[in-house]
PDB file of N, CA and C in Angstrom:
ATOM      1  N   UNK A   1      44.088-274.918  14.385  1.00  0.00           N
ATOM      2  CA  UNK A   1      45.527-274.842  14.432  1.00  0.00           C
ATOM      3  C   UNK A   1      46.150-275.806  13.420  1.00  0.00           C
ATOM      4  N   UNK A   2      45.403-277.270  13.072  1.00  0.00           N
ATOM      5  CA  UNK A   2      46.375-277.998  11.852  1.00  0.00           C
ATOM      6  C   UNK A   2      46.019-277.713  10.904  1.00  0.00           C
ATOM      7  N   UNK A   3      44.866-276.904  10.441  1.00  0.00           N
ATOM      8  CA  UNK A   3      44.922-276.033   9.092  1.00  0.00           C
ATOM      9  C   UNK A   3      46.083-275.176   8.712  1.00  0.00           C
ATOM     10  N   UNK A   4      46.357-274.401  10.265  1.00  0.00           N
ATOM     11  CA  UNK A   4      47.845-273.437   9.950  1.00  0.00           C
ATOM     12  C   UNK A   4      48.791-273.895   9.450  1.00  0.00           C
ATOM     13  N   UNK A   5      48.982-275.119   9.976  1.00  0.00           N
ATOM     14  CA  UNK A   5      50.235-275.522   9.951  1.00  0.00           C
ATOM     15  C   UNK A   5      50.156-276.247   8.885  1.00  0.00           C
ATOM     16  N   UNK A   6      48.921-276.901   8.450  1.00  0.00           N
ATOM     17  CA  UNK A   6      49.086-277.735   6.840  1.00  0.00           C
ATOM     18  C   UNK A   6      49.364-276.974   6.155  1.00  0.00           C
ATOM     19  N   UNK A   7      49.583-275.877   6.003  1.00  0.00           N
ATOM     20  CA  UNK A   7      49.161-274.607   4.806  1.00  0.00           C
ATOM     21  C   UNK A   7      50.703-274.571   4.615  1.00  0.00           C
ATOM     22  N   UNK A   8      52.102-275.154   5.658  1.00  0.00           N
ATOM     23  CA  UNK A   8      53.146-274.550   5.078  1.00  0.00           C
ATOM     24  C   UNK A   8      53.458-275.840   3.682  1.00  0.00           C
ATOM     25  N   UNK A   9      52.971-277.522   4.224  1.00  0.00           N
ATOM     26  CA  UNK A   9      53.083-278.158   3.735  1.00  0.00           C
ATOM     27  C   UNK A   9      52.713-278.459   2.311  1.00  0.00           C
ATOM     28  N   UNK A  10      51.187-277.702   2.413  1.00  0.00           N
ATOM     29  CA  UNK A  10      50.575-277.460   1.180  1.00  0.00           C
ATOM     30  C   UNK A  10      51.022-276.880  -0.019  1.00  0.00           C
ATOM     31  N   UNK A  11      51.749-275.685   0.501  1.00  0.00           N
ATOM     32  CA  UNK A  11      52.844-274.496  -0.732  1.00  0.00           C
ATOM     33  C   UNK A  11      54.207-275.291  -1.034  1.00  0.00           C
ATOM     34  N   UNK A  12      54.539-276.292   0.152  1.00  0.00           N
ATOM     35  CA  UNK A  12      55.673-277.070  -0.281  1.00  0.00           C
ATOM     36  C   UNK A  12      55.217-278.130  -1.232  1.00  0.00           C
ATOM     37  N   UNK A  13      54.544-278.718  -1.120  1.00  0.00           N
ATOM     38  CA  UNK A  13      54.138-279.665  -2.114  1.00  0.00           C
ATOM     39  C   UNK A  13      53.284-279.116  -4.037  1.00  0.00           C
ATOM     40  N   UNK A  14      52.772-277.855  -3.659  1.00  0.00           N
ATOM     41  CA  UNK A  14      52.700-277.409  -4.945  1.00  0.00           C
ATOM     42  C   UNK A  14      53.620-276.549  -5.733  1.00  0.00           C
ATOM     43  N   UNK A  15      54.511-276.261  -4.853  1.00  0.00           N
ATOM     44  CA  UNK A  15      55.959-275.815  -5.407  1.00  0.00           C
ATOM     45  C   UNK A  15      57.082-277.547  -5.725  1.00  0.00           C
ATOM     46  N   UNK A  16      56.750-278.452  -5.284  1.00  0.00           N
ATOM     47  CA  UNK A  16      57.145-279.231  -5.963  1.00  0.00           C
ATOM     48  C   UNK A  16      56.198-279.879  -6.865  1.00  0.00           C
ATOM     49  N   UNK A  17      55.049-279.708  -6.944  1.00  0.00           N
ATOM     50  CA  UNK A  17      54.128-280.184  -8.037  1.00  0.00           C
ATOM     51  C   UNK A  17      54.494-279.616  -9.417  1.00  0.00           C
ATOM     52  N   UNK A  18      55.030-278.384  -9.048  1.00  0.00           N
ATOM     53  CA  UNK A  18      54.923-277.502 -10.449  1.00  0.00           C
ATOM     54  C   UNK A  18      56.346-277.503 -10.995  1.00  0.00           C
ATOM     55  N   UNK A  19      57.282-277.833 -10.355  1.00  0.00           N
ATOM     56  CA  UNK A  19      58.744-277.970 -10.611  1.00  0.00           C
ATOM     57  C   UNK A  19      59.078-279.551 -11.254  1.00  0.00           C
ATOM     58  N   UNK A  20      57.930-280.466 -11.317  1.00  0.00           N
ATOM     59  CA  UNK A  20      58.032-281.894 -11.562  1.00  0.00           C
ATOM     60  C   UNK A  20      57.062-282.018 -12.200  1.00  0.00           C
ATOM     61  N   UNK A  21      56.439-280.941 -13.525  1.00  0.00           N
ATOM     62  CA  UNK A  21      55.646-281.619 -14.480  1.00  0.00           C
ATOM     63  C   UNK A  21      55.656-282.487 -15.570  1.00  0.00           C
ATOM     64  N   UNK A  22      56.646-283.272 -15.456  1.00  0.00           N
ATOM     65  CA  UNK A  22      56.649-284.481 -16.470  1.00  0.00           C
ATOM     66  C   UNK A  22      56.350-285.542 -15.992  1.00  0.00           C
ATOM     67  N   UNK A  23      55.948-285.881 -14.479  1.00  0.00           N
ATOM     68  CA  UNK A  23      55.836-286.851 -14.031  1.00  0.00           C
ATOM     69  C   UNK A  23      54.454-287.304 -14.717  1.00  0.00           C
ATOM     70  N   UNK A  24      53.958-288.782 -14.991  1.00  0.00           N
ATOM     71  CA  UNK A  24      52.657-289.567 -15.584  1.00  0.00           C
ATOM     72  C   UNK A  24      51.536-289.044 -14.146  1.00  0.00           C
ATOM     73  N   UNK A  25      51.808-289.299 -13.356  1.00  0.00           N
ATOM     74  CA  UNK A  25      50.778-288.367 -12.453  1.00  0.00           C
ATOM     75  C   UNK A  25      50.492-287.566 -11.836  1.00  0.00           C
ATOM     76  N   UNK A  26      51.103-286.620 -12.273  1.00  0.00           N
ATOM     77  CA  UNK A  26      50.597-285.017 -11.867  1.00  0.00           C
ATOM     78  C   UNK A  26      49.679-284.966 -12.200  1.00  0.00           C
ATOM     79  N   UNK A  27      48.655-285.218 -12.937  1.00  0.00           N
ATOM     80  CA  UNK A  27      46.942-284.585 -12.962  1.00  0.00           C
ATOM     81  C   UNK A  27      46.812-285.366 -11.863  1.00  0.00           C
ATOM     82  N   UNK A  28      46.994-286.244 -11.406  1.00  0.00           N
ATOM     83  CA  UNK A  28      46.036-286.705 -10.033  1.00  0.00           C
ATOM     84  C   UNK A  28      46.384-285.903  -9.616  1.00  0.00           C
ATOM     85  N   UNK A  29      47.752-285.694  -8.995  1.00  0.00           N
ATOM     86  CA  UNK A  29      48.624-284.858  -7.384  1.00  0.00           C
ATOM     87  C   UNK A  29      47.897-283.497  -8.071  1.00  0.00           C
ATOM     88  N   UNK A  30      47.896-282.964  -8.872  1.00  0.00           N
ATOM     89  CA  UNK A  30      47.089-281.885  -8.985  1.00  0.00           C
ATOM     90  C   UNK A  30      45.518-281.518  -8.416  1.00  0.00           C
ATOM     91  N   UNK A  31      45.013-282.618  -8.655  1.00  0.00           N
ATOM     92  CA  UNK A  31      43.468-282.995  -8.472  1.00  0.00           C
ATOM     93  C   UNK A  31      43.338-282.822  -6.756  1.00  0.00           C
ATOM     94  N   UNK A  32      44.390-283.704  -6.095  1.00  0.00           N
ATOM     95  CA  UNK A  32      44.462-283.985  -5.009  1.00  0.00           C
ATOM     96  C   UNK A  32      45.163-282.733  -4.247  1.00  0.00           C
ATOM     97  N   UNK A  33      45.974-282.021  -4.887  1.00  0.00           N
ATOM     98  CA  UNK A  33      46.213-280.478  -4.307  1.00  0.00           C
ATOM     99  C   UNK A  33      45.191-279.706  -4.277  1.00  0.00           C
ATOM    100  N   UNK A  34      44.366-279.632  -5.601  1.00  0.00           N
ATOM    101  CA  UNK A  34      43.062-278.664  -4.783  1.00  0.00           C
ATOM    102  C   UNK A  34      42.417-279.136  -4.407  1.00  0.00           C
ATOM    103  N   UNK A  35      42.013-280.424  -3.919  1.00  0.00           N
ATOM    104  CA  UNK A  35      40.957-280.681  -3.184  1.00  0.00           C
ATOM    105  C   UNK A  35      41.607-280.370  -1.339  1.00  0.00           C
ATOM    106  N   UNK A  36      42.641-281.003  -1.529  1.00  0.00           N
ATOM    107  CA  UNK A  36      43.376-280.735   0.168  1.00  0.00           C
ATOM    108  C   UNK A  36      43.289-279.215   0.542  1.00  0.00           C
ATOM    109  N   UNK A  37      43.650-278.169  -0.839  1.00  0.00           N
ATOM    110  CA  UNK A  37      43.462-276.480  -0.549  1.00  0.00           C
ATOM    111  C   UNK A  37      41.667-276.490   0.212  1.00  0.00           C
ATOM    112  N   UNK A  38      40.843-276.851  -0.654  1.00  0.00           N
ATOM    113  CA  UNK A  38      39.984-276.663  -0.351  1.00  0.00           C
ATOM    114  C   UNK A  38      39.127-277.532   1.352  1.00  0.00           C
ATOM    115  N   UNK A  39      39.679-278.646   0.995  1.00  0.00           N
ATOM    116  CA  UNK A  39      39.848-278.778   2.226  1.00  0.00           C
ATOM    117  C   UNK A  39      40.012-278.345   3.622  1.00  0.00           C
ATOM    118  N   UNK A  40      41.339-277.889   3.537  1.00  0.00           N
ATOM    119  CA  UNK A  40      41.798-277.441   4.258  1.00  0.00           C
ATOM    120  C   UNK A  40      41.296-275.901   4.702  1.00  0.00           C
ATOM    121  N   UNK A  41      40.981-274.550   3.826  1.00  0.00           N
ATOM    122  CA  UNK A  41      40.198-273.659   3.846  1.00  0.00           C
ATOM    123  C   UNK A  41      38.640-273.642   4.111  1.00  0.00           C
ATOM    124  N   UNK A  42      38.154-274.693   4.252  1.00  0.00           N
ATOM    125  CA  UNK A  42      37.124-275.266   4.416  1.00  0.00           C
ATOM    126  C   UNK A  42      36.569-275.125   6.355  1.00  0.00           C
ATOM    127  N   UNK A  43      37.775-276.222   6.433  1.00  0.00           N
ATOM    128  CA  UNK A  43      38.195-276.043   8.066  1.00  0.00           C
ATOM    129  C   UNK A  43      38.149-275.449   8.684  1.00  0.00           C
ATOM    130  N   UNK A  44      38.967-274.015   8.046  1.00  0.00           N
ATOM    131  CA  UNK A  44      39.488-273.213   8.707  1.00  0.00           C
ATOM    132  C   UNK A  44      38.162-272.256   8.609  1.00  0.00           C
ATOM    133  N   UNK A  45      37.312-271.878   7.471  1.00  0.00           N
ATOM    134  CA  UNK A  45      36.450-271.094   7.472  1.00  0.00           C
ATOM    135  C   UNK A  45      35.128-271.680   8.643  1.00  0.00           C
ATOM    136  N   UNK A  46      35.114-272.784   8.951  1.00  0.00           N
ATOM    137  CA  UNK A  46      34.574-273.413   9.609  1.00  0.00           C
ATOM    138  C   UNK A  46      34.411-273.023  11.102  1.00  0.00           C
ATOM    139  N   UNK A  47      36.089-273.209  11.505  1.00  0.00           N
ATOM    140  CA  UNK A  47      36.041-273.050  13.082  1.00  0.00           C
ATOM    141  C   UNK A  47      36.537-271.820  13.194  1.00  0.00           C
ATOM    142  N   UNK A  48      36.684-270.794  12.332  1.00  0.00           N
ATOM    143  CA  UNK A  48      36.621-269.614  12.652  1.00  0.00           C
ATOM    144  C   UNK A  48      35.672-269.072  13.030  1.00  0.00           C
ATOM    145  N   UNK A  49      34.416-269.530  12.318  1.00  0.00           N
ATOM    146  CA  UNK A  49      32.770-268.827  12.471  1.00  0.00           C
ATOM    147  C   UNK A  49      32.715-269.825  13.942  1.00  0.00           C
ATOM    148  N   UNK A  50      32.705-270.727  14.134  1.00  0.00           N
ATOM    149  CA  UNK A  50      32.185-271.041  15.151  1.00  0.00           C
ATOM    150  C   UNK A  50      33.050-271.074  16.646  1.00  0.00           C
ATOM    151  N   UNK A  51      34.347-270.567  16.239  1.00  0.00           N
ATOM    152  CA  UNK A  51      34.991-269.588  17.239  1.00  0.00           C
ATOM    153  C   UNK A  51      34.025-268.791  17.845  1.00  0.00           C
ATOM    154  N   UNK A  52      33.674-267.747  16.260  1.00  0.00           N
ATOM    155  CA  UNK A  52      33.607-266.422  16.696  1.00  0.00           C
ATOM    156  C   UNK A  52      31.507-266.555  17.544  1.00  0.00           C
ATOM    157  N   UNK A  53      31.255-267.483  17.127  1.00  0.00           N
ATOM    158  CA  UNK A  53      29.422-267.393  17.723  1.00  0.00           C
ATOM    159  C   UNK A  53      29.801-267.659  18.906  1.00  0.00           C
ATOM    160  N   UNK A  54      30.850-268.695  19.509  1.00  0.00           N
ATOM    161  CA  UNK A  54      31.042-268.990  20.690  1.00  0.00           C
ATOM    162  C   UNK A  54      31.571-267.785  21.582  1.00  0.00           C
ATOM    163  N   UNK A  55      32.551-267.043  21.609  1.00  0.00           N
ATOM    164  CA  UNK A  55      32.775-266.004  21.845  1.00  0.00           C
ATOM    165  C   UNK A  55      31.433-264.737  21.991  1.00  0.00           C
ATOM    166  N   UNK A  56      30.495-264.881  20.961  1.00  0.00           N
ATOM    167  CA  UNK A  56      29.296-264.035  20.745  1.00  0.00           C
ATOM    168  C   UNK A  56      28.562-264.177  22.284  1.00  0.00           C
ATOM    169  N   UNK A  57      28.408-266.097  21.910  1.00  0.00           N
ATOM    170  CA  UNK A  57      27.500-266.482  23.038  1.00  0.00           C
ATOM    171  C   UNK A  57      27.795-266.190  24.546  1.00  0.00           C
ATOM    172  N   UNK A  58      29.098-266.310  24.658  1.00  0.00           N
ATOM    173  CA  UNK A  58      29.470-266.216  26.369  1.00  0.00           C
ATOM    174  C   UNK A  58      29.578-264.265  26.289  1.00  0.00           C
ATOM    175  N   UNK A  59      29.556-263.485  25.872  1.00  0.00           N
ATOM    176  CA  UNK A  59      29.670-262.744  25.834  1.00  0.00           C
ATOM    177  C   UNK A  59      28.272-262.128  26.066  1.00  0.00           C
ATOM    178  N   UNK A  60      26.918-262.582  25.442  1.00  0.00           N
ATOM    179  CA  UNK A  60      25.918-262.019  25.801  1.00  0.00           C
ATOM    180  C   UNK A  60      25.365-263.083  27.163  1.00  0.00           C
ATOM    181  N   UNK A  61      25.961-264.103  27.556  1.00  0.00           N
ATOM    182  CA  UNK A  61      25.520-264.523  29.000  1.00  0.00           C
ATOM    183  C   UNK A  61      26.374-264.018  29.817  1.00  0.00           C
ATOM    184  N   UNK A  62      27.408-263.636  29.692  1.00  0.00           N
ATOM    185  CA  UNK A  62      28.245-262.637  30.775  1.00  0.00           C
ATOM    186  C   UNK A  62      27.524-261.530  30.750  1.00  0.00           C
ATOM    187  N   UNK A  63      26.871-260.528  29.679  1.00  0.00           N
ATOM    188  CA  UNK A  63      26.376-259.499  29.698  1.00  0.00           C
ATOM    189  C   UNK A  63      24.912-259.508  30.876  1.00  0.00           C
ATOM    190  N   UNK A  64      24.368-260.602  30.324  1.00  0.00           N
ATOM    191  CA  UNK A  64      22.813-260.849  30.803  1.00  0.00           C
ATOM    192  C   UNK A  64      22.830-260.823  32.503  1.00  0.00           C
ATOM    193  N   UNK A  65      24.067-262.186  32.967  1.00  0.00           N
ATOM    194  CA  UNK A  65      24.406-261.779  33.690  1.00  0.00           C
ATOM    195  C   UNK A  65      24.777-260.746  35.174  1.00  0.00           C
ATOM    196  N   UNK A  66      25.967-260.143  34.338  1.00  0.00           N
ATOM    197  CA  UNK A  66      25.929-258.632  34.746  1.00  0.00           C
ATOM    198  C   UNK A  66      24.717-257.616  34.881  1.00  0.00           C
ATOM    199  N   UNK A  67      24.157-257.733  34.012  1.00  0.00           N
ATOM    200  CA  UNK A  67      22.577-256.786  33.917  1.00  0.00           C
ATOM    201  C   UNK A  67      21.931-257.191  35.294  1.00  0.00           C
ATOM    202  N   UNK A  68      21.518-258.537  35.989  1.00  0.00           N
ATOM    203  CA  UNK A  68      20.598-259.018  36.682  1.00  0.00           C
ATOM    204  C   UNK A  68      21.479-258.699  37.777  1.00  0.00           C
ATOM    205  N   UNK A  69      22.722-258.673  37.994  1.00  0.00           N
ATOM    206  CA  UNK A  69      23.325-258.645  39.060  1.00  0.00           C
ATOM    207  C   UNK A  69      23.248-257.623  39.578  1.00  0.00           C
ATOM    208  N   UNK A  70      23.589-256.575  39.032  1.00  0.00           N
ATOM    209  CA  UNK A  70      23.393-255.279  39.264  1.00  0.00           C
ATOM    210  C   UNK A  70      22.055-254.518  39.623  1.00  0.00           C
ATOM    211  N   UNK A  71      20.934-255.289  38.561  1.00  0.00           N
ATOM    212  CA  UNK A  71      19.523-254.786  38.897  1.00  0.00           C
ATOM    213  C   UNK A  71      19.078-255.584  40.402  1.00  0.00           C
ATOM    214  N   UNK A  72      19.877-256.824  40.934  1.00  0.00           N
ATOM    215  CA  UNK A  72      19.258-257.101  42.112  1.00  0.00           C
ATOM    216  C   UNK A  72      19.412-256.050  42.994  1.00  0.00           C
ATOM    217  N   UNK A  73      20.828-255.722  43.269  1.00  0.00           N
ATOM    218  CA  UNK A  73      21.424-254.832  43.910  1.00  0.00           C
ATOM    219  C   UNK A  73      21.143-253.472  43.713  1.00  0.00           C
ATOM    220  N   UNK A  74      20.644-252.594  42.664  1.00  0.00           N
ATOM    221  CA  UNK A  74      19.977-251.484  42.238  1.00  0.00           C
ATOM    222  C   UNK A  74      18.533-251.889  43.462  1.00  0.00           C
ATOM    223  N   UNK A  75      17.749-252.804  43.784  1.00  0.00           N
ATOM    224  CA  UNK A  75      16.851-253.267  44.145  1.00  0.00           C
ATOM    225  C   UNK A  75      16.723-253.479  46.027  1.00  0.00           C
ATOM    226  N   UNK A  76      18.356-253.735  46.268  1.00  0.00           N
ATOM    227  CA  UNK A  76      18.568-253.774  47.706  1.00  0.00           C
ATOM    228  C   UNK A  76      18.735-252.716  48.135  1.00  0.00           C
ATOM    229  N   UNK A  77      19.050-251.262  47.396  1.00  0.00           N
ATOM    230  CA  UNK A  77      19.677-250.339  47.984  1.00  0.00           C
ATOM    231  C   UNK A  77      18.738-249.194  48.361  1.00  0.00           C
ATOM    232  N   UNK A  78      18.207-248.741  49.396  1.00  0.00           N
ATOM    233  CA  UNK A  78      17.297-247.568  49.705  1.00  0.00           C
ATOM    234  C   UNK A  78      17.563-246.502  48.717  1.00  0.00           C
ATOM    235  N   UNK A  79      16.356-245.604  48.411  1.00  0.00           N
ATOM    236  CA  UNK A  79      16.659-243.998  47.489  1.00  0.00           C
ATOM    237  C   UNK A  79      17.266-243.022  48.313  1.00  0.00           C
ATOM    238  N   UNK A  80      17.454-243.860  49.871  1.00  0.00           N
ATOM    239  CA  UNK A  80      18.353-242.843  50.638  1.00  0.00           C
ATOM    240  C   UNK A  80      19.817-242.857  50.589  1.00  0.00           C
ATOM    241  N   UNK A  81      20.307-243.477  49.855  1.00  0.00           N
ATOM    242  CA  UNK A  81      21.555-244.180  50.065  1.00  0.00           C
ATOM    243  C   UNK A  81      21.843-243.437  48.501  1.00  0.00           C
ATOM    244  N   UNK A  82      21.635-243.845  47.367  1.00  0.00           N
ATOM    245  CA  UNK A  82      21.911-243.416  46.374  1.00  0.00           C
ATOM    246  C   UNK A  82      20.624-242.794  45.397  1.00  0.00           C
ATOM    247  N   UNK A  83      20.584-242.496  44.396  1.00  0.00           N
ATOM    248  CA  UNK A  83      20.132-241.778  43.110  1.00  0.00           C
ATOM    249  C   UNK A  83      19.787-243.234  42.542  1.00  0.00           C
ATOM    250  N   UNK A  84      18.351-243.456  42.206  1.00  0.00           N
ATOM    251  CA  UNK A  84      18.261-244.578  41.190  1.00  0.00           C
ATOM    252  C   UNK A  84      18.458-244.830  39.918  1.00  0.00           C
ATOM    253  N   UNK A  85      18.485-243.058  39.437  1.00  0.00           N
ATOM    254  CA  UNK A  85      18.674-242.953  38.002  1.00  0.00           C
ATOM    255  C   UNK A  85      20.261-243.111  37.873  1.00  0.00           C
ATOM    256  N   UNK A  86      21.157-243.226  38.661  1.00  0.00           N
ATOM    257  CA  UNK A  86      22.150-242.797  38.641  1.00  0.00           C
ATOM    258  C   UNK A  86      23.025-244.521  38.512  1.00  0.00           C
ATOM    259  N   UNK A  87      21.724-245.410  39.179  1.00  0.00           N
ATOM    260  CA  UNK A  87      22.523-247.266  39.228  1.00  0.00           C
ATOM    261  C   UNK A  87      21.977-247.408  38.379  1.00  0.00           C
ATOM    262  N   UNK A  88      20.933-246.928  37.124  1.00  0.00           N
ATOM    263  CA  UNK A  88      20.312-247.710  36.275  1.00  0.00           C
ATOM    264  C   UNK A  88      21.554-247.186  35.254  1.00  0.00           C
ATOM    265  N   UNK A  89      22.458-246.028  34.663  1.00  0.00           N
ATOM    266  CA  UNK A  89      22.541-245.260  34.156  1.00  0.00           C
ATOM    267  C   UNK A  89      23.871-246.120  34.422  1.00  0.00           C
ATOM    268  N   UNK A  90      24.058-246.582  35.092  1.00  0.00           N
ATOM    269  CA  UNK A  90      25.879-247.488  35.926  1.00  0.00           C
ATOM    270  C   UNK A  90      25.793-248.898  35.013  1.00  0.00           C
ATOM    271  N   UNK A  91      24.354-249.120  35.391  1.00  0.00           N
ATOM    272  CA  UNK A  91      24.584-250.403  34.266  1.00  0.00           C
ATOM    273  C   UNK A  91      24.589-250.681  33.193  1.00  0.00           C
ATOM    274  N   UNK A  92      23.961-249.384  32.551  1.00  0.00           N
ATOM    275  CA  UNK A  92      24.074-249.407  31.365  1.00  0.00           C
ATOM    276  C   UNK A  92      25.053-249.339  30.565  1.00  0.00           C
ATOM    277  N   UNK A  93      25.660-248.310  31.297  1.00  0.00           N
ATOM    278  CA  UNK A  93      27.795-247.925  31.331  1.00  0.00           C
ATOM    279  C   UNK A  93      28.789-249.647  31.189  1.00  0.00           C
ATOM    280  N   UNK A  94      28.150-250.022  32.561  1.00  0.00           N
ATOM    281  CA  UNK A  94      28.954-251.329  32.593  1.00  0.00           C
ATOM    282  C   UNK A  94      28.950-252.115  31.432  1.00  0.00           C
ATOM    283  N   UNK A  95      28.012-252.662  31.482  1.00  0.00           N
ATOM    284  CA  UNK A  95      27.408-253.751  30.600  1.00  0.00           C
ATOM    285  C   UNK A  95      27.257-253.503  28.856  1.00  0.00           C
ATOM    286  N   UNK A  96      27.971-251.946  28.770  1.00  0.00           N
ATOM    287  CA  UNK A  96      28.567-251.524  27.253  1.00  0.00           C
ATOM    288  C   UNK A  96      29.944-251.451  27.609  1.00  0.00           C
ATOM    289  N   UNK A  97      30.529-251.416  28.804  1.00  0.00           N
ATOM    290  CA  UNK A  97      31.896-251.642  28.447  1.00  0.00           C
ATOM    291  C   UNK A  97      32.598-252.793  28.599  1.00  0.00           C
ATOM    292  N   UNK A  98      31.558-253.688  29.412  1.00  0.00           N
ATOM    293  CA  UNK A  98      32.010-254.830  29.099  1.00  0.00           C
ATOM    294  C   UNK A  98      32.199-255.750  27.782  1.00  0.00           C
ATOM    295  N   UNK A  99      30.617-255.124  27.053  1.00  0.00           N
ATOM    296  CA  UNK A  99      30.832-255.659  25.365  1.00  0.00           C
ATOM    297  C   UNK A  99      32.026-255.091  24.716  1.00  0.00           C
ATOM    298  N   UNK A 100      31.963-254.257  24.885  1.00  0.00           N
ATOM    299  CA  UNK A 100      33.233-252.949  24.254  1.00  0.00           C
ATOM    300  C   UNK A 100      34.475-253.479  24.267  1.00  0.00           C
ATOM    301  N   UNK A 101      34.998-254.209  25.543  1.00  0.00           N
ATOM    302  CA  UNK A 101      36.195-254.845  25.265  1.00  0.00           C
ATOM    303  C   UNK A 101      36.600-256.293  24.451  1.00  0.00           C
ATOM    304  N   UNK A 102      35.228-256.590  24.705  1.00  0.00           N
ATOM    305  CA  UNK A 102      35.252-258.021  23.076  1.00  0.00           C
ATOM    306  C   UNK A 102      35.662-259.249  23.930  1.00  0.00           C
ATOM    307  N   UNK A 103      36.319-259.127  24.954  1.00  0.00           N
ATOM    308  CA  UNK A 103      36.691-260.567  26.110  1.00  0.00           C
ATOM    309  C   UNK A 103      37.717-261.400  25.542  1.00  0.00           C
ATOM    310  N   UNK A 104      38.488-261.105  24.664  1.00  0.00           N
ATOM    311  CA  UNK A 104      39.038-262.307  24.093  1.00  0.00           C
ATOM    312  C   UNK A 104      40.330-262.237  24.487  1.00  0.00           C
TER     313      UNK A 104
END
């Protein structure tokens, strides 16, 4: 989130970098603008990926989860009561539509 928000500061300051080139140190503030861009994109490429593995991860232990839960219970239930092909065939359903909605 302070990557977002540096980014308005960032365009403000190189829109005044570039409107004030006679100043004796603009090659630094220049130097120091792309390094802060990069910086800052840096960050952001950063905790985006590791957003998104985190999200990955709880998503396949919610899945795993779900799978075992269901197979206990596939396991309690007599072949008189239901169709087995029919709870294996349920979880498989589930546990793709649970990925399917992405959780976020």
């Amino acid at each position: 989130m302070a990557t977002t928000l540096s980014q308005s500061y960032l365009i403000t300051a190189v829109i005044k970098f570039i409107q004030d080139r006679n100043n004796p140190d603009s090659e630094n503030i220049g130097y120091g603008l792309i390094a802060a861009y990069a910086l800052n994109y840096s960050t952001l490429a950063i905790s985006s990926s590791w957003c998104a593995q985190n999200v990955a991860r709880f998503s396949t232990k919610l899945r795993s989860c779900l799978i075992s839960l269901i197979y206990e219970k596939t396991l309690r239930i007599t072949s008189k009561d239901i169709n087995l092909g029919s709870a294996t065939v349920l979880m498989q359903v589930t546990s793709n539509l649970m990925m399917s909605t992405k959780l976020m």
